[in-house]
N, C-alpha and C. Protein backbone atom coordinates (compact mmCIF):
# COMPACT_ATOMS: atom_id res chain seq x y z
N UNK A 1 4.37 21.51 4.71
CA UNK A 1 4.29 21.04 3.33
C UNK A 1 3.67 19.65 3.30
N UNK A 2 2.75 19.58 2.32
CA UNK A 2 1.99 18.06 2.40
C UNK A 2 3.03 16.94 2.16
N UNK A 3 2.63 15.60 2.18
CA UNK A 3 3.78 14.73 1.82
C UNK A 3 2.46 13.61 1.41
N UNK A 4 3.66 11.95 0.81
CA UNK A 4 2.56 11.43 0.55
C UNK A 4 2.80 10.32 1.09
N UNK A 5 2.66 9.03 1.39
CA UNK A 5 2.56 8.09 2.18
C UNK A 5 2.32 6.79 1.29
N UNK A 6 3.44 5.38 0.93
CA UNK A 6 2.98 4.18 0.41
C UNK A 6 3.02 3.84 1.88
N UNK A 7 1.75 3.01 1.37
CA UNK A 7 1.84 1.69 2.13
C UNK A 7 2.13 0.16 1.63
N UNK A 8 2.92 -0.83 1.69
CA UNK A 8 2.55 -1.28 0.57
C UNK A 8 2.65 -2.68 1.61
N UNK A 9 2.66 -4.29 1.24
CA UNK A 9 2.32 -5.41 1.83
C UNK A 9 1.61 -6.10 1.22
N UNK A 10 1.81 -7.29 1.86
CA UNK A 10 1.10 -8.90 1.09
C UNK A 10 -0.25 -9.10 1.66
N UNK A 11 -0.75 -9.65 0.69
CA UNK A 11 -2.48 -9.30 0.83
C UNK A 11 -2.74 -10.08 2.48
N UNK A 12 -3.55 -9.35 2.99
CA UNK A 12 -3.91 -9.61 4.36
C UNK A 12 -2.99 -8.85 5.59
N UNK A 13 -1.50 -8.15 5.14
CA UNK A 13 -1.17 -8.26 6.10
C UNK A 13 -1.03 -6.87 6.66
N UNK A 14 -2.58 -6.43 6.52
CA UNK A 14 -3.15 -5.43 7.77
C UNK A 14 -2.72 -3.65 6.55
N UNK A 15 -2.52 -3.48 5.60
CA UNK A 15 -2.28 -2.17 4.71
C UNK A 15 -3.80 -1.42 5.23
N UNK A 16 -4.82 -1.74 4.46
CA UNK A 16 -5.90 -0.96 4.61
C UNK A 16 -6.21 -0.42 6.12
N UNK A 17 -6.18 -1.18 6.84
CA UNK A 17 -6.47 -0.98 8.71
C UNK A 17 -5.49 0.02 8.78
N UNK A 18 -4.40 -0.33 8.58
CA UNK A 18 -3.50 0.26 9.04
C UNK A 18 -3.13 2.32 8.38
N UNK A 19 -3.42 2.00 6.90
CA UNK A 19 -3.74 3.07 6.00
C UNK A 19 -4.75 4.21 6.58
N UNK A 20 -6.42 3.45 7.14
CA UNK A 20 -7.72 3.89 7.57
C UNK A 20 -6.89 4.40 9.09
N UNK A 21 -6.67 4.11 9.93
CA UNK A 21 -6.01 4.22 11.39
C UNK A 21 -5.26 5.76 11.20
N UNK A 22 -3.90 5.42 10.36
CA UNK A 22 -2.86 6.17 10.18
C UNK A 22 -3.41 7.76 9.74
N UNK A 23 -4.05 7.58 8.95
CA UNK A 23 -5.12 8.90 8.10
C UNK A 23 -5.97 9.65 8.89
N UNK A 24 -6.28 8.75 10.13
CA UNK A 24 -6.94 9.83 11.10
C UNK A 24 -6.09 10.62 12.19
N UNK A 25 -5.02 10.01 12.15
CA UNK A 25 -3.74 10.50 13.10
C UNK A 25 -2.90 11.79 12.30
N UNK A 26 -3.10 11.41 11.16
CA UNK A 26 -2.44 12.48 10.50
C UNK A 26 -2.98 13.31 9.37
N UNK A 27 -4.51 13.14 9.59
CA UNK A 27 -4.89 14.43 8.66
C UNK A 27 -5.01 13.86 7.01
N UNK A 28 -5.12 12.58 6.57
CA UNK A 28 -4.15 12.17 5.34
C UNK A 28 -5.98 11.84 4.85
N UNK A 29 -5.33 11.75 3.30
CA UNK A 29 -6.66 10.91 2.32
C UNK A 29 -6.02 9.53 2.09
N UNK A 30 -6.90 8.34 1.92
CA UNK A 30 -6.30 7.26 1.74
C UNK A 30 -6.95 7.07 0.07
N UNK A 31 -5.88 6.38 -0.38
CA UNK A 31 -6.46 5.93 -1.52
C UNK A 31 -5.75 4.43 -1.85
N UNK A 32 -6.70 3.65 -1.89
CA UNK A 32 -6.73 2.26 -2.39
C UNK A 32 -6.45 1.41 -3.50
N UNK A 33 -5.37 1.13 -3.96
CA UNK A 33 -5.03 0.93 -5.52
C UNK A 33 -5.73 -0.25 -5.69
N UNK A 34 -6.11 -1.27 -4.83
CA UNK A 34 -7.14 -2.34 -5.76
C UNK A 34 -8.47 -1.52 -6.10
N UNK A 35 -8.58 -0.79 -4.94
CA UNK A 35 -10.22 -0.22 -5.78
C UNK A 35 -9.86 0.68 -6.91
N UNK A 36 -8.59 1.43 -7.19
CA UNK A 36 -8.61 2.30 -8.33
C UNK A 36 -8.55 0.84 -9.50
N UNK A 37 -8.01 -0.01 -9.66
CA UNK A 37 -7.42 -0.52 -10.60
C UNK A 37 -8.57 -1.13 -10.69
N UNK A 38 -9.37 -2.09 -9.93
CA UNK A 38 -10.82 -2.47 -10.65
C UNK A 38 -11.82 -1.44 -11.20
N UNK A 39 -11.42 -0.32 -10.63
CA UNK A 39 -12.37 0.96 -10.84
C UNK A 39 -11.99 1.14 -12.81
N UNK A 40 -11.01 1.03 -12.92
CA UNK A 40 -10.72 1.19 -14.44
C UNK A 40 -10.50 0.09 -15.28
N UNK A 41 -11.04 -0.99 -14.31
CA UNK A 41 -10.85 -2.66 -15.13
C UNK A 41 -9.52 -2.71 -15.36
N UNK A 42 -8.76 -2.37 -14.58
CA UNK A 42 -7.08 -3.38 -14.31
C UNK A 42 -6.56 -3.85 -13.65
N UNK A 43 -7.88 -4.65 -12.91
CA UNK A 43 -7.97 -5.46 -12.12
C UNK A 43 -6.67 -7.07 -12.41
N UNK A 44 -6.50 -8.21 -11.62
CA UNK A 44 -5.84 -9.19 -11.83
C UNK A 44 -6.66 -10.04 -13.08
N UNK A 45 -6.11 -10.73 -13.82
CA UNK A 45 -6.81 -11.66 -14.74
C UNK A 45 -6.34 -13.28 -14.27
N UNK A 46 -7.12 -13.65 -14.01
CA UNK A 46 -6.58 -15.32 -13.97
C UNK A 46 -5.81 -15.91 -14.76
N UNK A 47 -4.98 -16.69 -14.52
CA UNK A 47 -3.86 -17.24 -15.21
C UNK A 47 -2.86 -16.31 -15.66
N UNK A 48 -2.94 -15.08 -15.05
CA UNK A 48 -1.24 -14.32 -15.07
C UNK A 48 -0.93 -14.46 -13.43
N UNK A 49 0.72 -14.26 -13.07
CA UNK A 49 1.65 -14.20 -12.09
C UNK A 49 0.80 -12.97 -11.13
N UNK A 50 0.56 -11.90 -12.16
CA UNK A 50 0.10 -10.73 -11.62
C UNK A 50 -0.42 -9.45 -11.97
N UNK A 51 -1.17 -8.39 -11.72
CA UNK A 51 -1.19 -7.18 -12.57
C UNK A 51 -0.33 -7.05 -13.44
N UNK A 52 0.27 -7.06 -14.46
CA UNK A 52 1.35 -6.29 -15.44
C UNK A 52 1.60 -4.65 -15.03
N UNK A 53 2.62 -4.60 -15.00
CA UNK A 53 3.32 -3.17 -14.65
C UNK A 53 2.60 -2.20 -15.44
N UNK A 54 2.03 -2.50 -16.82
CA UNK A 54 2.14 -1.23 -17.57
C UNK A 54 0.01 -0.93 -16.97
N UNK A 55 -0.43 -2.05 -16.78
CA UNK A 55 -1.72 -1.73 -15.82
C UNK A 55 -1.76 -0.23 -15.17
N UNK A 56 -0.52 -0.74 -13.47
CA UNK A 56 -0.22 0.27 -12.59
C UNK A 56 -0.20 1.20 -13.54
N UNK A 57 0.63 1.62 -14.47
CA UNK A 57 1.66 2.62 -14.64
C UNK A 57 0.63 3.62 -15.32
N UNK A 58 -0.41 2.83 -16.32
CA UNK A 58 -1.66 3.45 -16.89
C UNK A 58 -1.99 3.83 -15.77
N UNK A 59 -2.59 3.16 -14.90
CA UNK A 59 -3.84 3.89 -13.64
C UNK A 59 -2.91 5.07 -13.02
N UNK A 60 -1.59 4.80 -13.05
CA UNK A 60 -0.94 6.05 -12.41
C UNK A 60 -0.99 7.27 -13.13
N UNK A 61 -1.05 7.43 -14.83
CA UNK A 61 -1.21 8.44 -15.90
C UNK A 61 -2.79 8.91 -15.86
N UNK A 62 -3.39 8.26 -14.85
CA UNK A 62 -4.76 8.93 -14.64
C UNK A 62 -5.02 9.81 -13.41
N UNK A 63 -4.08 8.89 -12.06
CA UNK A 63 -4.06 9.27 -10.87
C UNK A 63 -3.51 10.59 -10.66
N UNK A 64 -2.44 10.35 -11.05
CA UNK A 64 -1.26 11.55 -10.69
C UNK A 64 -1.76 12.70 -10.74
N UNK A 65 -2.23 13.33 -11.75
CA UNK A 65 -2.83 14.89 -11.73
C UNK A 65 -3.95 14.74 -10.67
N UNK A 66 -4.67 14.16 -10.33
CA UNK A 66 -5.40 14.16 -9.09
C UNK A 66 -4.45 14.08 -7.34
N UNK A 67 -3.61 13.38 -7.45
CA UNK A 67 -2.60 13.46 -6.20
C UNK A 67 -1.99 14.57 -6.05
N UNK A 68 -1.64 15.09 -7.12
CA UNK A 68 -0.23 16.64 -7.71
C UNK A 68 -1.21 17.29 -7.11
N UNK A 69 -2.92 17.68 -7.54
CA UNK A 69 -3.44 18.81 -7.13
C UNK A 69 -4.04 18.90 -5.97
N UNK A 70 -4.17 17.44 -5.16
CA UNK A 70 -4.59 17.66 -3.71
C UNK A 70 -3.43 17.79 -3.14
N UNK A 71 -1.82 17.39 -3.14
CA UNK A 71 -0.90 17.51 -2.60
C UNK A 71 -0.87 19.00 -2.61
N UNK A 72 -0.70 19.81 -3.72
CA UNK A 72 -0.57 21.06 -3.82
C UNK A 72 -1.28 22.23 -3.11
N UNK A 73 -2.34 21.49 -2.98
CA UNK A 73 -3.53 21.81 -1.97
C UNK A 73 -3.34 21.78 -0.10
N UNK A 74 -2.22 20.69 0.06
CA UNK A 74 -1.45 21.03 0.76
C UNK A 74 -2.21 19.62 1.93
N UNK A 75 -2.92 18.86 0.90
CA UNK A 75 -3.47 17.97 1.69
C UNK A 75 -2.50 16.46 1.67
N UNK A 76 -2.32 15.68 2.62
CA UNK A 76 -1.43 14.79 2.72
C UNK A 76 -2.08 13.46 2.19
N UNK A 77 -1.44 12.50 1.78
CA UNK A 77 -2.20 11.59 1.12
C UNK A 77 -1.54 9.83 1.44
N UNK A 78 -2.04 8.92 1.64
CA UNK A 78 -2.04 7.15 1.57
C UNK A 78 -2.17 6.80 0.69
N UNK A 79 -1.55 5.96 -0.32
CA UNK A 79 -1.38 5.22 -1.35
C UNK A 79 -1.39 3.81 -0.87
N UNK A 80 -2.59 2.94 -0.52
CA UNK A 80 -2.37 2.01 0.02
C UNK A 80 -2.37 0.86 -1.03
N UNK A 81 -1.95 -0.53 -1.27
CA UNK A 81 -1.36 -1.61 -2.05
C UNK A 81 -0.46 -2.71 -1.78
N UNK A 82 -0.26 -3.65 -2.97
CA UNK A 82 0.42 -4.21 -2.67
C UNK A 82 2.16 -3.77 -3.31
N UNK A 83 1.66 -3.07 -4.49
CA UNK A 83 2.89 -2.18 -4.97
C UNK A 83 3.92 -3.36 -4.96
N UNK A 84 3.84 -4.56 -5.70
CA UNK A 84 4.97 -5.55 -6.07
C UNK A 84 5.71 -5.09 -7.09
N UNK A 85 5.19 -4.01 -8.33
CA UNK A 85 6.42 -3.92 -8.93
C UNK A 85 7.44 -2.43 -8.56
N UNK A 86 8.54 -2.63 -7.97
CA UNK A 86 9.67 -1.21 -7.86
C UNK A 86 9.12 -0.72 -8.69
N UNK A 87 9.08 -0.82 -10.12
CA UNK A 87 8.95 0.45 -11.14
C UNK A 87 7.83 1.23 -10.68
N UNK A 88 6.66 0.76 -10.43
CA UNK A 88 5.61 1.61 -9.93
C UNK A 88 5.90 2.67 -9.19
N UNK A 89 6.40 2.57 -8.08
CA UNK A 89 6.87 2.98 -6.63
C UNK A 89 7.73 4.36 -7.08
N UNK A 90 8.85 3.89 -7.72
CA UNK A 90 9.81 4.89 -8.96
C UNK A 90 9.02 5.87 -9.22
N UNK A 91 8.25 5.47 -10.11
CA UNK A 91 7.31 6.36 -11.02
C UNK A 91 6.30 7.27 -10.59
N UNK A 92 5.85 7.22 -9.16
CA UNK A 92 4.97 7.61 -8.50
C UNK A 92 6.02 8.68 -7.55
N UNK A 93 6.78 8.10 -7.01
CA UNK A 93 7.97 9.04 -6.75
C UNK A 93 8.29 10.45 -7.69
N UNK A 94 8.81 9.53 -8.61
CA UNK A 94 9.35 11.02 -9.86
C UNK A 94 8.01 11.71 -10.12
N UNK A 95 7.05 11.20 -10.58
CA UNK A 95 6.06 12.53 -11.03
C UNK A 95 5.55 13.07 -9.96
N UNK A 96 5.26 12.37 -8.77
CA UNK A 96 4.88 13.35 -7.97
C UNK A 96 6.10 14.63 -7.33
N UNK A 97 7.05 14.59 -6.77
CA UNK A 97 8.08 14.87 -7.06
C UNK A 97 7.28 16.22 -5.46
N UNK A 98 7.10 15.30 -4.39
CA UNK A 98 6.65 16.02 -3.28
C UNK A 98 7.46 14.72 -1.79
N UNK A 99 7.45 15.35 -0.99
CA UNK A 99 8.41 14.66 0.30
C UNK A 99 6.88 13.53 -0.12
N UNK A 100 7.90 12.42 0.65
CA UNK A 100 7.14 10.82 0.24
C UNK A 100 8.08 9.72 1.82
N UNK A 101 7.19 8.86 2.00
CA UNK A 101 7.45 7.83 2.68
C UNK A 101 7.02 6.58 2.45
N UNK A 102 7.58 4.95 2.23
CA UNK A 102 7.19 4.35 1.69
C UNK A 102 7.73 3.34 3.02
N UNK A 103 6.58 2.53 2.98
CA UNK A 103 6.52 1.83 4.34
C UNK A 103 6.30 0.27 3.71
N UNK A 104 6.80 -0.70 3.86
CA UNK A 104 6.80 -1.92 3.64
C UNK A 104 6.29 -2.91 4.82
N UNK A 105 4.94 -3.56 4.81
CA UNK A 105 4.55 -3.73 5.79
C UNK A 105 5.12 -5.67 5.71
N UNK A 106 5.72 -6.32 6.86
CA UNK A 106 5.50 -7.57 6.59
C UNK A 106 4.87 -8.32 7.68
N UNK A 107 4.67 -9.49 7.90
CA UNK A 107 4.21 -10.76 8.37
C UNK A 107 4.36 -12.03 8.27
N UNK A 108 4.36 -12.84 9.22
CA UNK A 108 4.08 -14.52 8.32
C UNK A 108 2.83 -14.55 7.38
N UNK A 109 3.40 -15.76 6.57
CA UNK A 109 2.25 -16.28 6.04
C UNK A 109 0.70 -16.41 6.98
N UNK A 110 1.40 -17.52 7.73
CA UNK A 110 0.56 -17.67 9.15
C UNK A 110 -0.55 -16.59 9.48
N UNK A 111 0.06 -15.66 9.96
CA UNK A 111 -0.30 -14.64 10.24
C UNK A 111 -1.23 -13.84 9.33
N UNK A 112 -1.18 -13.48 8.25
CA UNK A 112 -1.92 -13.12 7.08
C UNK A 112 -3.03 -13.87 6.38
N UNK A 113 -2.77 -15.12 6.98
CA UNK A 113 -4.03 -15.96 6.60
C UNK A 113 -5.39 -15.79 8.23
N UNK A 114 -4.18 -15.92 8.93
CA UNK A 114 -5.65 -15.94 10.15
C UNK A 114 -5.65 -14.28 10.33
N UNK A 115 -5.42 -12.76 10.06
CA UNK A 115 -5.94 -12.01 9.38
C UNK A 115 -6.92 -11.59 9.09
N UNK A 116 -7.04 -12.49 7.35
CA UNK A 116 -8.21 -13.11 6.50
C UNK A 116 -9.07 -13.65 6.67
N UNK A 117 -8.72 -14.41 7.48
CA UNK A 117 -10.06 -15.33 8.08
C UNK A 117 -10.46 -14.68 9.23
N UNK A 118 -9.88 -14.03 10.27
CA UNK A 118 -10.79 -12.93 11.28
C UNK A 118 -11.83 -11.71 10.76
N UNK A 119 -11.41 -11.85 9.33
CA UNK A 119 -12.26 -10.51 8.80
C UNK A 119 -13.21 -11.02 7.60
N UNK A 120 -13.40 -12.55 8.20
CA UNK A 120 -14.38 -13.08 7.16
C UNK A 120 -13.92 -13.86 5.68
N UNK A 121 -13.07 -13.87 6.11
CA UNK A 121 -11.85 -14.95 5.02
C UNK A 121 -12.47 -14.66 3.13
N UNK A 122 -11.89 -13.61 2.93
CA UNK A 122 -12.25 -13.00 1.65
C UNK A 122 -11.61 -13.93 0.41
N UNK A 123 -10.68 -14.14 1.36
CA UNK A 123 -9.44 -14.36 0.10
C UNK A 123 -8.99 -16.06 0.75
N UNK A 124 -8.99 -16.90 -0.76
CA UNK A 124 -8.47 -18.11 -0.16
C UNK A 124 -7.03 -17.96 0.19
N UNK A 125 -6.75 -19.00 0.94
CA UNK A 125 -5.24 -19.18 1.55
C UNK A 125 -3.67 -19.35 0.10
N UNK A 126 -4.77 -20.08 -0.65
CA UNK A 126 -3.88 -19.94 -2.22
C UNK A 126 -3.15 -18.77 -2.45
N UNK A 127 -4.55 -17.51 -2.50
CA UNK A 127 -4.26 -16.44 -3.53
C UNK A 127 -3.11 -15.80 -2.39
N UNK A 128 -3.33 -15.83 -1.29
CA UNK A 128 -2.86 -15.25 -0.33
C UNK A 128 -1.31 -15.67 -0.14
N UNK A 129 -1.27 -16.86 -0.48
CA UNK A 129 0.10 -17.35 -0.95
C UNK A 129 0.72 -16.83 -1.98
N UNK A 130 -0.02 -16.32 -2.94
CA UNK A 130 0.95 -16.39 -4.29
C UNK A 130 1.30 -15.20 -4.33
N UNK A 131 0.69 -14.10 -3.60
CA UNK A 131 0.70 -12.58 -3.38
C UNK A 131 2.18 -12.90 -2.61
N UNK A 132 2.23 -13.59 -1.12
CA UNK A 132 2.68 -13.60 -0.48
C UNK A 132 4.43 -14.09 -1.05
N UNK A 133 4.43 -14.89 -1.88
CA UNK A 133 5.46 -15.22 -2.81
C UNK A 133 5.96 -14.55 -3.45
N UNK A 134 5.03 -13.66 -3.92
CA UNK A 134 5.73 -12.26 -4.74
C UNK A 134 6.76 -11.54 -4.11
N UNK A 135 5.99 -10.99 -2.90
CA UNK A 135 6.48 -9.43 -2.34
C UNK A 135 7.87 -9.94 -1.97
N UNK A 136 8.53 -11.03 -1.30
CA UNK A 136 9.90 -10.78 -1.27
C UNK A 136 11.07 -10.31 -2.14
N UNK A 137 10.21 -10.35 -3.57
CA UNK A 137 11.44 -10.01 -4.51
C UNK A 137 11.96 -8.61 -4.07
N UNK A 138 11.72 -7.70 -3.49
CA UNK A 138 12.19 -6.56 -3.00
C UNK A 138 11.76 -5.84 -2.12
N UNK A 139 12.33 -5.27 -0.96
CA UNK A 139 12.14 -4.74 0.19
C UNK A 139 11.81 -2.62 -0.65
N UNK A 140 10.98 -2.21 -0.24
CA UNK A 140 11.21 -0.81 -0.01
C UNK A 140 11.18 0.16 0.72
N UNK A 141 11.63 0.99 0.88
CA UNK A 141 11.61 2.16 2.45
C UNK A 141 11.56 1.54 3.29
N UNK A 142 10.80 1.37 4.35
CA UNK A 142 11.09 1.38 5.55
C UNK A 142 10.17 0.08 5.86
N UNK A 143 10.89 -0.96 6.49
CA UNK A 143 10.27 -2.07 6.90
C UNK A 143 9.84 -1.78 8.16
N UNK A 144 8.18 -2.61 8.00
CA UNK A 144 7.42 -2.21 9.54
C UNK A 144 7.58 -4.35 9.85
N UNK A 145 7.68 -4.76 10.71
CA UNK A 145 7.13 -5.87 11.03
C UNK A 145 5.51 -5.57 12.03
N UNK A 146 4.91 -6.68 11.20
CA UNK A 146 3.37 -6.55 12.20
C UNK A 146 2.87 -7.51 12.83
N UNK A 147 4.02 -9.05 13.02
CA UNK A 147 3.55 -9.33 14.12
C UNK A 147 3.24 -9.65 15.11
N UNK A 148 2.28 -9.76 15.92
CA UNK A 148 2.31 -9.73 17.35
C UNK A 148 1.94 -8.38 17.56
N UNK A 149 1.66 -7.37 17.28
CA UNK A 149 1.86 -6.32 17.44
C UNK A 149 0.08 -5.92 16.68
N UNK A 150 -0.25 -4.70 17.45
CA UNK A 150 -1.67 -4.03 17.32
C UNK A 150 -1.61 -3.22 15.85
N UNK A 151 -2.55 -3.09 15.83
CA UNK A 151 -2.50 -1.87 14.42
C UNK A 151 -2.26 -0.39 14.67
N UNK A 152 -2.66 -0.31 15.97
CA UNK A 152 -2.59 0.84 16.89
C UNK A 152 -0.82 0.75 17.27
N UNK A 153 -0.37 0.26 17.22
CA UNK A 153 1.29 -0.28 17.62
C UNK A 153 2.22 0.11 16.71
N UNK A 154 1.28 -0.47 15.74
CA UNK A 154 2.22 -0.66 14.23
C UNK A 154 1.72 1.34 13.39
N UNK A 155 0.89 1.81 13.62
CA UNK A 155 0.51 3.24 13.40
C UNK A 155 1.32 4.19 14.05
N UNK A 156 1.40 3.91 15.51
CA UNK A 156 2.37 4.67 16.16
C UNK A 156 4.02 4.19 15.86
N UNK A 157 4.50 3.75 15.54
CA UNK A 157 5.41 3.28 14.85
C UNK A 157 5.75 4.12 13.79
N UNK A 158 4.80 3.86 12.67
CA UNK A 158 4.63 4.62 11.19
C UNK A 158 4.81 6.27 11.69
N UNK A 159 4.11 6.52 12.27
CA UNK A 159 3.92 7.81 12.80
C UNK A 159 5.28 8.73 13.49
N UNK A 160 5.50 8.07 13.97
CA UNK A 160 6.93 8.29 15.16
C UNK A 160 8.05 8.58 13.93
N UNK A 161 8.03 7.44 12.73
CA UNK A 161 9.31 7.68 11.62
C UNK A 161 9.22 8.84 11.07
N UNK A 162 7.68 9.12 10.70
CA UNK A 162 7.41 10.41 9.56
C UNK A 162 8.19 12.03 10.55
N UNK A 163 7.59 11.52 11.72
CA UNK A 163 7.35 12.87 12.43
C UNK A 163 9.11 12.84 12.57
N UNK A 164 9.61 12.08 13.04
CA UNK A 164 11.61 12.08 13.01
C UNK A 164 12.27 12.11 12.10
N UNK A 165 11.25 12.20 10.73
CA UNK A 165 12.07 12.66 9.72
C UNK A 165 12.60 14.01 8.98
C-alpha cells in the first residue's frame, strides 16, 4: 500500500537533499512546497513573521486531489518543507487519510548556515535565522538530528523507521 512521507525542517537544514536521496531508495515522488506555493503566488511577503496558514491550507485544496490520485495509484510520495504551521500537517493527514510518516529534520543554527553557504549561500544568514526561530514552536513525528552526520546517514536512518514500522 502506498504511503506518504513529510519532511519538514529549518531552511538549510538538508530537507530537499535529503527528500531527492530518500525518493530514489524508495520508489517515492518528491514534491516541494516552496516551489508549489510560489508556483500559485503564496509565496512569503516581506514584513510578515511568515506564510499565513490559510496560504498552505489553499495550496493544499489544490494539491490534495493530485496526491489522493497518485497515492491511489499506489505510488508513494515526499512532501518536502518547512511545514511550521501543525495545522497544515493535521490537514494533510486527515484528507489524505493514507499510512503517512512525518519526519522532523533538525540542526544548529551553525550548521544550517554553513549548509547554505556550501551550496552557494542562497539565503542570507538573517532569513535563515528567522525560519530557524520559528520551527521550535513544535516538534512533529519523528525527530531526525543531522548533525555531523551524511545525508546518506541521515536517509538510511529515515529509511530503517519506515521499513520498522
Amino acid at each position: 500500500m502506498a504511503y506518504f512521507i513529510i519532511i519538514r525542517g529549518t531552511s538549510s537544514v538538508g530537507k530537499s537533499t535529503i527528500s531527492k536521496e530518500l525518493a530514489k531508495k524508495i520508489k517515492a515522488r518528491v514534491y516541494h512546497y516552496d516551489r508549489i506555493m510560489k508556483g500559485f503566488g503564496f509565496n512569503y511577503i516581506p514584513g510578515e513573521k511568515w506564510i499565513p496558514l490559510e496560504k498552505f491550507l489553499k495550496a493544499d485544496g489544490i494539491m490534495i486531489p493530485k496526491f489522493r490520485d497518485r497515492l491511489k495509484k499506489g505510488e508513494n510520495l515526499i512532501l518536502d518543507g518547512n511545514f511550521y504551521h501543525k495545522k497544515q500537517i493535521d490537514n494533510l493527514i486527515k484528507e489524505l487519510d493514507f499510512k503517512h510518516f512525518v519526519f522532523t529534520l533538525h540542526a544548529s543554527l551553525d550548521e544550517c548556515v554553513k549548509r547554505n553557504f556550501e551550496r552557494g549561500g542562497k539565503m542570507a544568514k538573517e532569513v535563515i535565522k528567522e525560519v530557524f526561530d520559528v520551527m521550535p514552536e513544535y516538534d512533529y513525528g519523528i525527530n531526525i538530528e543531522t548533525d555531523d552526520k551524511s545525508s546518506k546517514d541521515v536517509v538510511e536512518e529515515i529509511k530503517s523507521k519506515i521499513l520498522n514500522s
